[in-house]
C-alpha atoms as a PDB file:
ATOM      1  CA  UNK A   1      73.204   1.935 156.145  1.00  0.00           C
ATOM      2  CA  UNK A   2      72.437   4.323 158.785  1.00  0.00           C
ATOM      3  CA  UNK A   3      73.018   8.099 158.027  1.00  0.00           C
ATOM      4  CA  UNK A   4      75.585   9.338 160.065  1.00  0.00           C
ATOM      5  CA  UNK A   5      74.624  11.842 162.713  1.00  0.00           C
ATOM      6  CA  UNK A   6      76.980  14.195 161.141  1.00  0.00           C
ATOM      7  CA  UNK A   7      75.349  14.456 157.994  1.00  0.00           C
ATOM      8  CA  UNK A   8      71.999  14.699 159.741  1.00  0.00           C
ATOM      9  CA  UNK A   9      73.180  17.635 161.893  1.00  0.00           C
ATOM     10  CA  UNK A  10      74.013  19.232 158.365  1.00  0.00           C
ATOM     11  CA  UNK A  11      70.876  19.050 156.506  1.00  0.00           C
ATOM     12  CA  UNK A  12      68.559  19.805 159.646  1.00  0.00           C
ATOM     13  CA  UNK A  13      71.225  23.002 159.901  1.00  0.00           C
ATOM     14  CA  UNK A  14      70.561  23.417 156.392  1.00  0.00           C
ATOM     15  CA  UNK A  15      67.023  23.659 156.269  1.00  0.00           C
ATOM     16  CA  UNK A  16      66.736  25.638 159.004  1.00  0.00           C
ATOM     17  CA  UNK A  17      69.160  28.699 158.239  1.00  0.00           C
ATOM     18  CA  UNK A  18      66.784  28.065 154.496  1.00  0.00           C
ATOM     19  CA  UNK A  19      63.538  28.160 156.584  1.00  0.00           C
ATOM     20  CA  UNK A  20      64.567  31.834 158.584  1.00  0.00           C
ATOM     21  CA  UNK A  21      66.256  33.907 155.625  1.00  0.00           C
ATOM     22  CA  UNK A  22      65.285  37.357 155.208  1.00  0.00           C
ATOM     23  CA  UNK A  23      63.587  38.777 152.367  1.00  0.00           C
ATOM     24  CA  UNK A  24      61.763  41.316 151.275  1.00  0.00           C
ATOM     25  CA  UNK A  25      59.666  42.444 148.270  1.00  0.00           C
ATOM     26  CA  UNK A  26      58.788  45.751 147.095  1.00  0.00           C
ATOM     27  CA  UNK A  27      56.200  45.876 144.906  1.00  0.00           C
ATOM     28  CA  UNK A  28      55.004  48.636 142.602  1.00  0.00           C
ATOM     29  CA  UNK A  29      51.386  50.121 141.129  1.00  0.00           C
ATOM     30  CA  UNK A  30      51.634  52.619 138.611  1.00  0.00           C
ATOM     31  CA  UNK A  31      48.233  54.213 137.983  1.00  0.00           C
ATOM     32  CA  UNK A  32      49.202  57.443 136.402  1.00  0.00           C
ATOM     33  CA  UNK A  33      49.007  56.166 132.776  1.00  0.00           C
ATOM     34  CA  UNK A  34      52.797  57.595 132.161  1.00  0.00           C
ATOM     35  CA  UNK A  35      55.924  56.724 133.226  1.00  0.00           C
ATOM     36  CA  UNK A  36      58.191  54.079 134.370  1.00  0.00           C
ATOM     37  CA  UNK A  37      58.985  53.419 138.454  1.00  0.00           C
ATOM     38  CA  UNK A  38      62.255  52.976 139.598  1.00  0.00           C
ATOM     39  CA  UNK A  39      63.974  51.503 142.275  1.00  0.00           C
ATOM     40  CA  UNK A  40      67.649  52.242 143.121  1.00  0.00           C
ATOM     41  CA  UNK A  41      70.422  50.297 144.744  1.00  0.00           C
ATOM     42  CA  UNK A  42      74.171  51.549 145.012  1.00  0.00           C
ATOM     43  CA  UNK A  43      73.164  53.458 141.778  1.00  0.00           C
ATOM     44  CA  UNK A  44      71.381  50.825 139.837  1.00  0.00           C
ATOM     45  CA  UNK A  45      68.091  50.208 138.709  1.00  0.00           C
ATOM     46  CA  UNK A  46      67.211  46.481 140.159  1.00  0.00           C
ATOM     47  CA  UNK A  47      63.332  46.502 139.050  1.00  0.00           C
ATOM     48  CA  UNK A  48      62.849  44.091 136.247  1.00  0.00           C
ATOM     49  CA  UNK A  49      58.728  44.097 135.857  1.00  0.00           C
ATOM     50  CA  UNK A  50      56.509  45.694 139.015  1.00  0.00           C
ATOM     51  CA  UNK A  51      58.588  43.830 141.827  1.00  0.00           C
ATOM     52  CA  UNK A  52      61.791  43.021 143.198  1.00  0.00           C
ATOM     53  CA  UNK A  53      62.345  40.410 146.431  1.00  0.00           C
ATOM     54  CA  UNK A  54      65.726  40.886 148.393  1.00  0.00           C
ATOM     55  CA  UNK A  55      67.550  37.884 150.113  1.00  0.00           C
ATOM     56  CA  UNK A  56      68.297  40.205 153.134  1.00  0.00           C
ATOM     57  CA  UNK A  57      67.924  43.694 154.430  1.00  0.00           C
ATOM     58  CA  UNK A  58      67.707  46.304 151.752  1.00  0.00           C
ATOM     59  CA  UNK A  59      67.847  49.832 151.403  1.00  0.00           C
ATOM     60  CA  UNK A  60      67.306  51.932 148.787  1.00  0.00           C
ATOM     61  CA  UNK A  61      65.106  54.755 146.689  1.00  0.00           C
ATOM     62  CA  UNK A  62      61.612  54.243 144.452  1.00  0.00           C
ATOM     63  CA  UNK A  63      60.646  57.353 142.615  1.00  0.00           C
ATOM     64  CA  UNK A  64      59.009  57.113 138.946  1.00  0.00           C
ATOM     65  CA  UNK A  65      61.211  58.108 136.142  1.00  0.00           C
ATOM     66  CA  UNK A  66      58.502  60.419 134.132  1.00  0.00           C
ATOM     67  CA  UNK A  67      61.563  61.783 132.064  1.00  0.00           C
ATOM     68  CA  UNK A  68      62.740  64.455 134.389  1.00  0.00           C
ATOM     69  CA  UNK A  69      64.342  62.173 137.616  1.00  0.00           C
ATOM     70  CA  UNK A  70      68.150  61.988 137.764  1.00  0.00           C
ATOM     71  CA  UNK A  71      69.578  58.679 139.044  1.00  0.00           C
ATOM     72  CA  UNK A  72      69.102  59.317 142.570  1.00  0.00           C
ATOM     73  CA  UNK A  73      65.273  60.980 141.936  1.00  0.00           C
ATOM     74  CA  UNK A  74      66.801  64.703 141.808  1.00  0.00           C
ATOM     75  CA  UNK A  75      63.714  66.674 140.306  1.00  0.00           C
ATOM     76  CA  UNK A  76      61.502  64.178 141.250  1.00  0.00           C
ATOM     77  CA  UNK A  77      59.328  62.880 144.063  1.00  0.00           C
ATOM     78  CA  UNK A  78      61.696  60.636 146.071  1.00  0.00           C
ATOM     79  CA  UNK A  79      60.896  57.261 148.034  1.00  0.00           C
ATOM     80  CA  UNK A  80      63.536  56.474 150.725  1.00  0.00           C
ATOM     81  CA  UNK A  81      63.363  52.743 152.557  1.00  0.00           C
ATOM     82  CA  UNK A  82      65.002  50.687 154.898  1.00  0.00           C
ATOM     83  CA  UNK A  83      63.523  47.001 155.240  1.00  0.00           C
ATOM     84  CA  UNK A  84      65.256  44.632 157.824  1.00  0.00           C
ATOM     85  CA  UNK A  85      64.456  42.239 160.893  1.00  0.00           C
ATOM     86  CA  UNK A  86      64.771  43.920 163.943  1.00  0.00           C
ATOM     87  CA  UNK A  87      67.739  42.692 165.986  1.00  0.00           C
ATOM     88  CA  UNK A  88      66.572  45.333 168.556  1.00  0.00           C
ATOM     89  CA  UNK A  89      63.968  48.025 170.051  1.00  0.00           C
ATOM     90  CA  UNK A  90      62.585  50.312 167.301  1.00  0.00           C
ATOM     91  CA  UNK A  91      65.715  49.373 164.651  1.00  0.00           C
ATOM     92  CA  UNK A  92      63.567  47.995 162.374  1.00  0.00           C
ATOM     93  CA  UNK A  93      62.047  48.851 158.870  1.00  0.00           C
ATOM     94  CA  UNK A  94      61.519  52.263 157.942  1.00  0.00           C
ATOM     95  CA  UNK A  95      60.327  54.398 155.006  1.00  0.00           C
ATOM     96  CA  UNK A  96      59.569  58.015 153.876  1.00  0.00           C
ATOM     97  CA  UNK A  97      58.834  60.288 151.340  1.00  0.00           C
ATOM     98  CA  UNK A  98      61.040  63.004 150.350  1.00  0.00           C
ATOM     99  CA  UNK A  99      60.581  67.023 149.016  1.00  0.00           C
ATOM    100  CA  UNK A 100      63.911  68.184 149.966  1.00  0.00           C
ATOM    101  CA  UNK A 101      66.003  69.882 147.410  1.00  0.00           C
ATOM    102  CA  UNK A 102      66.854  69.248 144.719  1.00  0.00           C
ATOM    103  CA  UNK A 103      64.154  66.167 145.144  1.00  0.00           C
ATOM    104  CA  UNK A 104      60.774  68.272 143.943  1.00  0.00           C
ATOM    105  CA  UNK A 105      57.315  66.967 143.092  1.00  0.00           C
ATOM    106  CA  UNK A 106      55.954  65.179 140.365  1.00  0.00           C
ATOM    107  CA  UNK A 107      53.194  63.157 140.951  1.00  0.00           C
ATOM    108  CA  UNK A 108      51.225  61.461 144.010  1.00  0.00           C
ATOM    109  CA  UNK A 109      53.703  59.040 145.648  1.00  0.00           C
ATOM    110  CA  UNK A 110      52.489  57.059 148.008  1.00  0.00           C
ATOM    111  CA  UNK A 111      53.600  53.593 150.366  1.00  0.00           C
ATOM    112  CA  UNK A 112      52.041  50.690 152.600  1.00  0.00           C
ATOM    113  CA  UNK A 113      53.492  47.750 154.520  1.00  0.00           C
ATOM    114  CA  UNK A 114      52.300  44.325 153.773  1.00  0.00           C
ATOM    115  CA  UNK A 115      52.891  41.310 155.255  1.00  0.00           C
ATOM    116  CA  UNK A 116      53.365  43.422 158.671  1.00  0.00           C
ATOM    117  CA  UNK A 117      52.113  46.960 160.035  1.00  0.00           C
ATOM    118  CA  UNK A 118      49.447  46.201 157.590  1.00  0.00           C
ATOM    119  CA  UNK A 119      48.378  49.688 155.738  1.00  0.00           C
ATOM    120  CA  UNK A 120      50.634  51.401 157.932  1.00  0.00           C
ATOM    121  CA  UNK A 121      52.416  54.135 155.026  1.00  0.00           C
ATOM    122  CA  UNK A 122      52.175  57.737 153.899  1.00  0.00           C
ATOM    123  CA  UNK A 123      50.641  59.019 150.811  1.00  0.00           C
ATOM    124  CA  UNK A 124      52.382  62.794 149.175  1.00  0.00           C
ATOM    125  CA  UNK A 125      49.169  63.664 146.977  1.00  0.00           C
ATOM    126  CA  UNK A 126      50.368  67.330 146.635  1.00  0.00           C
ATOM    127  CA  UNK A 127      53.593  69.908 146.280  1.00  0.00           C
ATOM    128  CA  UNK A 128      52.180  70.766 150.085  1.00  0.00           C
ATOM    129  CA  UNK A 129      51.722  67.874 152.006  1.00  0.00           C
ATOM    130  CA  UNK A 130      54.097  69.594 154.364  1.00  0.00           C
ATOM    131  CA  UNK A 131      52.466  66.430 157.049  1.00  0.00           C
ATOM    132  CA  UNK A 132      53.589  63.162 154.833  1.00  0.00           C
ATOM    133  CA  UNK A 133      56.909  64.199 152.872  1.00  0.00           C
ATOM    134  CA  UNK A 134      60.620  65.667 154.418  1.00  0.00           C
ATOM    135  CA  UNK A 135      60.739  69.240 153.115  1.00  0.00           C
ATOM    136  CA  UNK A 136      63.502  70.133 155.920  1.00  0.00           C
ATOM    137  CA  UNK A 137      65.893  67.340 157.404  1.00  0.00           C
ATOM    138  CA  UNK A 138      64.634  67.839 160.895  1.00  0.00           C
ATOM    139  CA  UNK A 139      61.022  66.697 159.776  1.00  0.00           C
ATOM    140  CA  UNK A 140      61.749  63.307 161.130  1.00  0.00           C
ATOM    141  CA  UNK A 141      57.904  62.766 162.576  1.00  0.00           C
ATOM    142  CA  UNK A 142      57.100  61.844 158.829  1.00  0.00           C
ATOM    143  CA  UNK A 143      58.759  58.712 158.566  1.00  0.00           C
ATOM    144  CA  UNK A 144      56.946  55.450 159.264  1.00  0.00           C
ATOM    145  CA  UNK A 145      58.460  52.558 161.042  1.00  0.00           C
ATOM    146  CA  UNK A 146      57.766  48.693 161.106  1.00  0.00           C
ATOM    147  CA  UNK A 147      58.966  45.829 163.484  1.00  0.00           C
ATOM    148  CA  UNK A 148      57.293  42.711 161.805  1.00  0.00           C
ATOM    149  CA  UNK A 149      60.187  40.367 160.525  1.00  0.00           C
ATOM    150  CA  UNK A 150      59.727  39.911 156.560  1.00  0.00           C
ATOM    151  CA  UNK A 151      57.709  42.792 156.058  1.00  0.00           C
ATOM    152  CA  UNK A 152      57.039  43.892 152.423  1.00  0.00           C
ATOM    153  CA  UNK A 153      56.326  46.907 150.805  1.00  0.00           C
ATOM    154  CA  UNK A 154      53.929  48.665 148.481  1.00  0.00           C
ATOM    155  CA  UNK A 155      54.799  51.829 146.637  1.00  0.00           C
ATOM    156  CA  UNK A 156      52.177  53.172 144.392  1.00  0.00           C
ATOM    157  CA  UNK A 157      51.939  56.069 142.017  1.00  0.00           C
ATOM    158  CA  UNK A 158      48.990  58.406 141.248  1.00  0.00           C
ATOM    159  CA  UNK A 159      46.927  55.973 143.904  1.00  0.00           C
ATOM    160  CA  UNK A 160      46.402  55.720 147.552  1.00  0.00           C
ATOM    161  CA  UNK A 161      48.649  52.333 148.519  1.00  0.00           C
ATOM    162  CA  UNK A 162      47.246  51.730 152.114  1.00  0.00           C
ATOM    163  CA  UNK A 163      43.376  51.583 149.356  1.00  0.00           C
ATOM    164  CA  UNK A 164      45.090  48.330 147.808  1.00  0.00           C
ATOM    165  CA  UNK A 165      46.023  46.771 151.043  1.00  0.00           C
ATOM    166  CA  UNK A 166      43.082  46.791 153.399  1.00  0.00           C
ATOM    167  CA  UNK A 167      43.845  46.935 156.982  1.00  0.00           C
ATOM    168  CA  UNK A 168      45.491  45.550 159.625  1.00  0.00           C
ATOM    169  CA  UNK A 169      44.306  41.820 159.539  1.00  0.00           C
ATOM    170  CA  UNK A 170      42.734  41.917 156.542  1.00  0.00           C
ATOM    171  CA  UNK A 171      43.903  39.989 153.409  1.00  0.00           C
ATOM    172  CA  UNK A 172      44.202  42.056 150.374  1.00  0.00           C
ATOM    173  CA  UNK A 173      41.974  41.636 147.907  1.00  0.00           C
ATOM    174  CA  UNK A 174      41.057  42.103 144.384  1.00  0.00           C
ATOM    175  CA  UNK A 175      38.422  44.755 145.072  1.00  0.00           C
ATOM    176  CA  UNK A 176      40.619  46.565 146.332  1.00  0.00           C
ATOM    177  CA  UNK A 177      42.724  47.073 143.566  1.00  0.00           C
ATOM    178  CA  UNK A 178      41.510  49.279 140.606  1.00  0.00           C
ATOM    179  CA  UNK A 179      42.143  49.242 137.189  1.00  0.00           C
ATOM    180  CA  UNK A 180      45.767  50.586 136.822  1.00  0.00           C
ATOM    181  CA  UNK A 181      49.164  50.736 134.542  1.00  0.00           C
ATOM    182  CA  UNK A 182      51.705  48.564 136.323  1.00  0.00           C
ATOM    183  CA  UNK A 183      55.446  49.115 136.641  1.00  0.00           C
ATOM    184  CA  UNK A 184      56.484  48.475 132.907  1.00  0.00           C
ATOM    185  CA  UNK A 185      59.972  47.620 131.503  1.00  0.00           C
ATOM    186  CA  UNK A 186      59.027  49.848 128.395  1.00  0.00           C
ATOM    187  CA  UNK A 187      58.472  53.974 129.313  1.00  0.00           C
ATOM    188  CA  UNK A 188      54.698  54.709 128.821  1.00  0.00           C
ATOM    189  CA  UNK A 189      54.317  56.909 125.452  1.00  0.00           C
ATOM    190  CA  UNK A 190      51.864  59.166 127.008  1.00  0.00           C
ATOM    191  CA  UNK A 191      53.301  62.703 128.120  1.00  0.00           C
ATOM    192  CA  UNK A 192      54.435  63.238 131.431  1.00  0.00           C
ATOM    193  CA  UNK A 193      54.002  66.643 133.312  1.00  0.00           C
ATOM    194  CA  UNK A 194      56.793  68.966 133.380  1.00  0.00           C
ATOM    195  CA  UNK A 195      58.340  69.727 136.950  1.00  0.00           C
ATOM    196  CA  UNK A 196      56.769  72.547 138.234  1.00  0.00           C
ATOM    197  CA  UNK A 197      59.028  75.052 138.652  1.00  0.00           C
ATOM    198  CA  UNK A 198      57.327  77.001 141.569  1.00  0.00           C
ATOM    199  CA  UNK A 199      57.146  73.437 143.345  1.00  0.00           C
ATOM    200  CA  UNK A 200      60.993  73.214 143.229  1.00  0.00           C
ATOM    201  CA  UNK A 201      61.640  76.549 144.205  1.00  0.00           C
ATOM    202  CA  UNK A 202      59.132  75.838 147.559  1.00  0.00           C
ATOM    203  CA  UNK A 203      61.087  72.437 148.518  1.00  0.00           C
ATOM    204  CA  UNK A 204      64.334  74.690 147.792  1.00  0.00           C
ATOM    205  CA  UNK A 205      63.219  77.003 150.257  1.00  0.00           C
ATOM    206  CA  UNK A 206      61.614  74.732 152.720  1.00  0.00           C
ATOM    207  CA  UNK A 207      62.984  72.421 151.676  1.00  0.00           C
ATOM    208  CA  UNK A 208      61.086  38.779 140.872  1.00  0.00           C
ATOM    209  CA  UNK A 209      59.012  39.902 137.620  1.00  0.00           C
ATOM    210  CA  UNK A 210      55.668  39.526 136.574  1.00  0.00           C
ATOM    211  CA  UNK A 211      54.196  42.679 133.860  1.00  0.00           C
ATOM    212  CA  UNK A 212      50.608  42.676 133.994  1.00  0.00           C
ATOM    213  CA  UNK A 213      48.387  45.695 132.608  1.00  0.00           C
ATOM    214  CA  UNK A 214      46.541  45.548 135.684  1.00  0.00           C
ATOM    215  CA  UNK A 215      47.824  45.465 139.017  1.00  0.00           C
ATOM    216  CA  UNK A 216      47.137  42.437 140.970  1.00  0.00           C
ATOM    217  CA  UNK A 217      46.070  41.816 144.539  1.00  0.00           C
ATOM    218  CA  UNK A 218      49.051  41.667 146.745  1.00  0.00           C
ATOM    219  CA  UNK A 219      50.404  38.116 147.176  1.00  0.00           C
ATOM    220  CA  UNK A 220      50.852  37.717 150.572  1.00  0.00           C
ATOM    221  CA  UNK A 221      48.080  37.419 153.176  1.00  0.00           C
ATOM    222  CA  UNK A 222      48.250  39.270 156.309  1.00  0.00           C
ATOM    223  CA  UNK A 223      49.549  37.160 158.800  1.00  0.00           C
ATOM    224  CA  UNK A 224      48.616  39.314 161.727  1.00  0.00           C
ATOM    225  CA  UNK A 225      51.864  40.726 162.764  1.00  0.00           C
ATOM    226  CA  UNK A 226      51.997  44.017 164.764  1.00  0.00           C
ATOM    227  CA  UNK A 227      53.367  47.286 164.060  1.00  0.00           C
ATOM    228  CA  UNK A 228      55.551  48.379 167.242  1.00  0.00           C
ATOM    229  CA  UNK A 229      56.544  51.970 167.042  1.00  0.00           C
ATOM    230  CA  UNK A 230      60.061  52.715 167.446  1.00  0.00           C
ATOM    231  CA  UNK A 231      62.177  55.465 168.147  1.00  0.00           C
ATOM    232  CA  UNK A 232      62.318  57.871 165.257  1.00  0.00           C
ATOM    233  CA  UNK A 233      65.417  57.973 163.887  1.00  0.00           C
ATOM    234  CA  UNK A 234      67.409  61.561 163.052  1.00  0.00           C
ATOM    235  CA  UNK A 235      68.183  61.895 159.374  1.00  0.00           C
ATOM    236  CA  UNK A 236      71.982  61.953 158.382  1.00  0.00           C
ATOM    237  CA  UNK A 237      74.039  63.835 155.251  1.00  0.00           C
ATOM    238  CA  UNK A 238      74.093  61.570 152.473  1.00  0.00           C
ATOM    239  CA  UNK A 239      75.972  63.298 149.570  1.00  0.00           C
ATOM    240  CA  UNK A 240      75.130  60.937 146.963  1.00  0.00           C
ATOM    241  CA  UNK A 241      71.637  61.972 147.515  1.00  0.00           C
ATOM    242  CA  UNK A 242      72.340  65.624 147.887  1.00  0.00           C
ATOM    243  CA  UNK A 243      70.830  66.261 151.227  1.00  0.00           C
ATOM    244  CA  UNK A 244      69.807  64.551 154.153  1.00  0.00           C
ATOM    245  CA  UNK A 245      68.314  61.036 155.105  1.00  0.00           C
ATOM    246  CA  UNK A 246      67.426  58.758 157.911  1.00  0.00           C
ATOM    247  CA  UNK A 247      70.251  56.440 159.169  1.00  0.00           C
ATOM    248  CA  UNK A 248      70.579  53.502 157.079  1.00  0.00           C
ATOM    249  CA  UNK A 249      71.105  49.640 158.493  1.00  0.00           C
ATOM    250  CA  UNK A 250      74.430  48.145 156.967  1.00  0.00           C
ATOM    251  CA  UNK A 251      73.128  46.265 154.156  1.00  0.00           C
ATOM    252  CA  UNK A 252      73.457  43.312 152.380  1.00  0.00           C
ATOM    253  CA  UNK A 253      73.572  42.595 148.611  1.00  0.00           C
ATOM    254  CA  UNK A 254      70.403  42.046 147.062  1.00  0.00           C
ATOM    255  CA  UNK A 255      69.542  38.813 145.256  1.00  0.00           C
ATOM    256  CA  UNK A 256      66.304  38.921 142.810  1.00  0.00           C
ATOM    257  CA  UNK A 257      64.101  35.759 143.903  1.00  0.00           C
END
């Protein structure tokens, strides 16, 4: 019997809404020898192991929990993203580091596109770096945008990210990663600084699972997509956060892969 042209409508339909679903995966290097990164969704914690894939946009914040961090990285150096497909002109991904109060620092934080805008981040490597974190809400030139459709993230602690991704066109590679503790479900027994209490008093002012001991090369291969800069985009109030952020896209629920 012939299939019907109704039923092969539905499973070319099928497989093609399957082929063109957004997702995203953040993934996370932890080479400070202490603590535990987090990564924060309408309040939750949705890393299980040193990544997490979305089936859609996300947003969220990273920040890693050294035994100080509130839920929402309070006392802690705070990650802020936005990852989604642009539907339009410079409204697609973008990320940033945070200072403001009462977000202070408390150790290097640092972030790189993969998969798209290849390297293309910001690295906080100090309670100064007044040129890669928001210490006020107006300092919107810090933020770093991507346009690439399925781009992925790297967030990395106490290590450069844009080091363990290469460059634009360049596949990621082994070399490139160096020995490090990865995201762990477990907190790391080793002592973790204590905020610094002149730091917070400055920002105040001014304002899918795999557990491996050492990180990994990232999985996916640069594909060659390009970075167009957008317009940047004016932070807004966010109470739950306690001060202002850049305008979030409407967001879908996540889905681990």
């Amino acid at each position: 019997m012939q299939p019907s042209l109704v039923f092969v409508f539905f499973i070319s339909f099928f497989f093609a809404v399957g082929a063109s679903a957004e997702s995203h995966t953040i993934q996370f290097v932890n080479q400070c020898g202490y603590g535990t990164p987090a990564l924060m969704y309408n309040g939750n914690n949705v890393l299980n192991g040193n990544q997490y894939t979305s089936s859609g946009p996300f947003s969220g914040i990273a920040y890693l929990q050294t035994g100080y961090c509130n839920t929402n990285g309070e006392n802690c150096t705070l990650m802020e993203m936005t990852l989604i497909n642009p539907t339009c002109a410079g409204c697609g991904s973008s990320a940033d580091i945070s200072l403001i109060s009462p977000h202070v620092y408390n150790v290097e934080t640092s972030f790189s596109y993969y998969n798209g805008c290849d390297g293309v981040g910001q690295t906080c490597a100090s309670p100064n770096c007044t040129q890669n974190a928001f210490f006020v809400p107006t300092d919107n030139f810090v933020q770093k945008e991507c346009q690439a459709e399925d781009v992925n993230l790297l967030i990395s602690f106490c290590v450069e990210a844009s080091g363990l991704i290469g460059g634009s066109n360049t596949s990621p590679t082994t070399a490139n990663a160096p020995t490090s503790t990865v995201a762990s479900a477990t907190p790391n027994t080793q002592p973790a600084p204590t905020p610094n209490s002149s730091t917070a008093s400055h920002s105040s002012a001014t304002s899918s699972s795999t557990v491996s001991s050492t990180p990994t090369a990232i999985s996916a291969v640069s594909t060659g997509k390009q970075c167009t800069v957008g317009s940047r985009r004016k932070r807004q109030a966010n109470p739950v956060l306690g001060g202002a952020r850049h305008r979030r896209h409407a967001k879908s629920p996540p889905h681990q892969a």
